[in-house]
C-alpha atoms as a PDB file:
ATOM      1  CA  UNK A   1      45.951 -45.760 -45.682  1.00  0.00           C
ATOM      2  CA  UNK A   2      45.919 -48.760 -48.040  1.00  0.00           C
ATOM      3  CA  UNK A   3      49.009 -50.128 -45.910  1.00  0.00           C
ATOM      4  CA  UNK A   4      46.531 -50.108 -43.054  1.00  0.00           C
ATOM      5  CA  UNK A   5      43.937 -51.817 -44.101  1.00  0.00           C
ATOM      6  CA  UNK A   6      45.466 -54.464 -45.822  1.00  0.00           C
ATOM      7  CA  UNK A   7      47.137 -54.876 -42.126  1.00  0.00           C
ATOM      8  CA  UNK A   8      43.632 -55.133 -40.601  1.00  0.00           C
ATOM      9  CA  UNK A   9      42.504 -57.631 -43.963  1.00  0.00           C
ATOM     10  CA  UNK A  10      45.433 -60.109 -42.975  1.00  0.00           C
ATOM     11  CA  UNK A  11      45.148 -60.137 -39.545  1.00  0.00           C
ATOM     12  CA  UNK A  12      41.758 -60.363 -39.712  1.00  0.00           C
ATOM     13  CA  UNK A  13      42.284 -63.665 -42.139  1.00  0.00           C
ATOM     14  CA  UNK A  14      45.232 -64.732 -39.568  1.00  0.00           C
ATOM     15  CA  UNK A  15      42.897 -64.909 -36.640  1.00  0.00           C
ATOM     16  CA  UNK A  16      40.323 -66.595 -38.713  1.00  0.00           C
ATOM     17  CA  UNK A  17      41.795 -69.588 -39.698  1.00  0.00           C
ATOM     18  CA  UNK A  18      42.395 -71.819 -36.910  1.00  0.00           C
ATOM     19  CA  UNK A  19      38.668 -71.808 -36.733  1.00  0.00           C
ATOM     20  CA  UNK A  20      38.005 -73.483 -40.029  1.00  0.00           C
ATOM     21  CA  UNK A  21      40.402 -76.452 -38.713  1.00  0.00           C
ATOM     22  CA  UNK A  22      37.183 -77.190 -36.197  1.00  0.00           C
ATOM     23  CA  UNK A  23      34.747 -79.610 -37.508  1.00  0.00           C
ATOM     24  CA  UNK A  24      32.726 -80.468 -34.807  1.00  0.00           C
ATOM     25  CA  UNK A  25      30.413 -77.591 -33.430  1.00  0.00           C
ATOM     26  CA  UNK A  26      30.626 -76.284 -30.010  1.00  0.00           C
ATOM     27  CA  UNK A  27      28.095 -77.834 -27.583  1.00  0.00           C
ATOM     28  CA  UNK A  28      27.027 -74.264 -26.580  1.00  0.00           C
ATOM     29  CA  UNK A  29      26.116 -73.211 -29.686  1.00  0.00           C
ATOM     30  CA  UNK A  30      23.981 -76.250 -30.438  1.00  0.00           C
ATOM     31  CA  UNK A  31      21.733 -75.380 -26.945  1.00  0.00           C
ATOM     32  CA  UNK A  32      21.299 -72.071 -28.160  1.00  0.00           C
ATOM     33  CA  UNK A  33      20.418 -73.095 -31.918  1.00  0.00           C
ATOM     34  CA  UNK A  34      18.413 -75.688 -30.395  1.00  0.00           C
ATOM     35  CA  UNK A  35      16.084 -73.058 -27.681  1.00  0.00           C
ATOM     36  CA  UNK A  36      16.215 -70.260 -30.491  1.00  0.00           C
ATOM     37  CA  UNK A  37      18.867 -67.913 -28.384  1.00  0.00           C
ATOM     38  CA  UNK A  38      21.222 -67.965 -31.225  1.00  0.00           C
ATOM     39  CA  UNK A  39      19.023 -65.484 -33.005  1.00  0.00           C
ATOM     40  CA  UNK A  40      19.160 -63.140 -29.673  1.00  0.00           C
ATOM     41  CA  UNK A  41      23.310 -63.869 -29.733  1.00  0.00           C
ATOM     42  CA  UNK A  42      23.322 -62.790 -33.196  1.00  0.00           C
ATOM     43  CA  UNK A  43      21.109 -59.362 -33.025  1.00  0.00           C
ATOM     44  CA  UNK A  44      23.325 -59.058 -30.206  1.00  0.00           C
ATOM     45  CA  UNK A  45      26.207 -58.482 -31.978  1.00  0.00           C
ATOM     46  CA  UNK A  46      24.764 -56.984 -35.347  1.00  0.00           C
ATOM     47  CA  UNK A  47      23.274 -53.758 -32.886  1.00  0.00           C
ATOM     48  CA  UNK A  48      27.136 -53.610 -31.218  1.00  0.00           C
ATOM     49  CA  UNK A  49      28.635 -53.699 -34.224  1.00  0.00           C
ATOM     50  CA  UNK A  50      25.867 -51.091 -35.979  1.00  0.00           C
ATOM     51  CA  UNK A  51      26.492 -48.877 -32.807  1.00  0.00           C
ATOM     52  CA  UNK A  52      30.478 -48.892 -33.074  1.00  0.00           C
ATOM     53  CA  UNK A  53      30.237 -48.345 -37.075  1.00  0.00           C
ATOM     54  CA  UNK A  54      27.655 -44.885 -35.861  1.00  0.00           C
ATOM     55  CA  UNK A  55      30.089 -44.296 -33.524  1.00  0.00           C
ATOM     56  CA  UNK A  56      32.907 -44.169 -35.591  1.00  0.00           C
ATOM     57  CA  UNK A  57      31.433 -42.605 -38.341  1.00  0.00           C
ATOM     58  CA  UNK A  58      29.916 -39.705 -36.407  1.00  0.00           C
ATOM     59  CA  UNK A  59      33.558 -39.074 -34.895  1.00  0.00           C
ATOM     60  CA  UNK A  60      34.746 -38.877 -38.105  1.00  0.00           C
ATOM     61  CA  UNK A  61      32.707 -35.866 -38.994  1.00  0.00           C
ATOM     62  CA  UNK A  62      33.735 -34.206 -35.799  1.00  0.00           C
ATOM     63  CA  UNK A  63      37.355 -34.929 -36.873  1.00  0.00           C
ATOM     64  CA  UNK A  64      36.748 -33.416 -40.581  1.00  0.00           C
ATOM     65  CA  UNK A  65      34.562 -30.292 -39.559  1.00  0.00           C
ATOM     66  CA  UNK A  66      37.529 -29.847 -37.072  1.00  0.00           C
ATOM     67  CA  UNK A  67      40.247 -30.272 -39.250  1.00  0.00           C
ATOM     68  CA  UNK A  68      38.175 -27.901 -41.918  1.00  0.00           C
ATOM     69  CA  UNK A  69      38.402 -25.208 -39.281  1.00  0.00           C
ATOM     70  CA  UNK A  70      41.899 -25.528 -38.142  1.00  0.00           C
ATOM     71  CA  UNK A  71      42.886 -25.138 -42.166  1.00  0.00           C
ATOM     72  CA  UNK A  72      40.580 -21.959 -42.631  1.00  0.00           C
ATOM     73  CA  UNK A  73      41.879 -20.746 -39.920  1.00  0.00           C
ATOM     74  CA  UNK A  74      45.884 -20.844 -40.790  1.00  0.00           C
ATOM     75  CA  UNK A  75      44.875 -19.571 -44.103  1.00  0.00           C
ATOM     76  CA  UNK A  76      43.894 -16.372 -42.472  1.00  0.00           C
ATOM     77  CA  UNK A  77      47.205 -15.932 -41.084  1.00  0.00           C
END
Protein backbone atom coordinates (compact mmCIF):
# COMPACT_ATOMS: atom_id res chain seq x y z
CA UNK A 1 0.00 0.00 0.00
CA UNK A 2 2.82 2.44 0.82
CA UNK A 3 4.44 1.31 -2.65
CA UNK A 4 1.26 2.73 -4.14
CA UNK A 5 1.01 5.78 -2.97
CA UNK A 6 4.33 6.89 -3.12
CA UNK A 7 3.68 5.87 -7.01
CA UNK A 8 0.68 8.26 -7.10
CA UNK A 9 3.05 11.09 -4.84
CA UNK A 10 5.76 10.99 -7.72
CA UNK A 11 3.75 10.97 -10.52
CA UNK A 12 1.71 13.37 -9.21
CA UNK A 13 5.10 15.67 -8.66
CA UNK A 14 6.23 14.38 -12.33
CA UNK A 15 3.21 15.85 -14.01
CA UNK A 16 3.51 18.94 -11.97
CA UNK A 17 6.58 20.30 -12.86
CA UNK A 18 6.66 21.41 -16.31
CA UNK A 19 4.10 23.83 -15.07
CA UNK A 20 6.31 25.74 -12.71
CA UNK A 21 8.75 26.32 -15.87
CA UNK A 22 5.66 28.82 -17.09
CA UNK A 23 6.03 32.32 -16.04
CA UNK A 24 3.70 34.11 -17.90
CA UNK A 25 -0.08 33.36 -17.08
CA UNK A 26 -2.46 32.02 -19.52
CA UNK A 27 -4.62 34.68 -21.24
CA UNK A 28 -7.74 32.62 -20.29
CA UNK A 29 -7.23 32.62 -16.92
CA UNK A 30 -6.64 36.36 -16.69
CA UNK A 31 -10.45 36.95 -18.46
CA UNK A 32 -11.83 34.81 -15.98
CA UNK A 33 -9.86 36.40 -12.89
CA UNK A 34 -10.64 39.57 -14.45
CA UNK A 35 -15.01 38.93 -14.84
CA UNK A 36 -14.89 36.92 -11.42
CA UNK A 37 -15.50 33.28 -13.25
CA UNK A 38 -12.40 31.96 -11.75
CA UNK A 39 -14.21 31.64 -8.47
CA UNK A 40 -17.13 29.57 -10.40
CA UNK A 41 -13.97 27.41 -12.17
CA UNK A 42 -12.68 26.82 -8.84
CA UNK A 43 -16.04 25.67 -6.82
CA UNK A 44 -16.24 23.80 -9.89
CA UNK A 45 -13.69 21.60 -9.24
CA UNK A 46 -13.63 21.63 -5.28
CA UNK A 47 -17.63 20.01 -5.53
CA UNK A 48 -16.05 17.27 -8.31
CA UNK A 49 -13.40 16.56 -6.37
CA UNK A 50 -15.66 16.51 -2.84
CA UNK A 51 -18.11 14.23 -4.87
CA UNK A 52 -15.33 11.65 -6.13
CA UNK A 53 -13.63 11.65 -2.46
CA UNK A 54 -17.81 10.65 -1.16
CA UNK A 55 -17.76 8.47 -3.80
CA UNK A 56 -14.86 6.66 -3.05
CA UNK A 57 -15.18 6.63 0.42
CA UNK A 58 -18.75 5.30 0.49
CA UNK A 59 -17.48 2.35 -1.88
CA UNK A 60 -15.08 1.64 0.46
CA UNK A 61 -17.54 0.75 3.15
CA UNK A 62 -19.44 -1.38 0.73
CA UNK A 63 -16.09 -3.13 0.01
CA UNK A 64 -15.31 -3.63 3.95
CA UNK A 65 -18.94 -4.63 5.13
CA UNK A 66 -18.55 -7.06 2.11
CA UNK A 67 -15.36 -8.38 2.77
CA UNK A 68 -16.55 -8.64 6.72
CA UNK A 69 -19.23 -10.99 5.47
CA UNK A 70 -17.36 -13.11 3.09
CA UNK A 71 -14.76 -13.78 6.27
CA UNK A 72 -17.70 -14.64 8.76
CA UNK A 73 -18.93 -16.58 6.48
CA UNK A 74 -15.77 -19.07 5.69
CA UNK A 75 -15.33 -19.16 9.35
CA UNK A 76 -18.54 -21.03 9.60
CA UNK A 77 -17.32 -23.62 7.38
Amino acid sequence: MNKIKLVALLSLLTALAPLQAQTAAPAMADQFRADGKIYVVITVLALIFLALVVFLTIIERRVAKIEKHLHQGSDKK
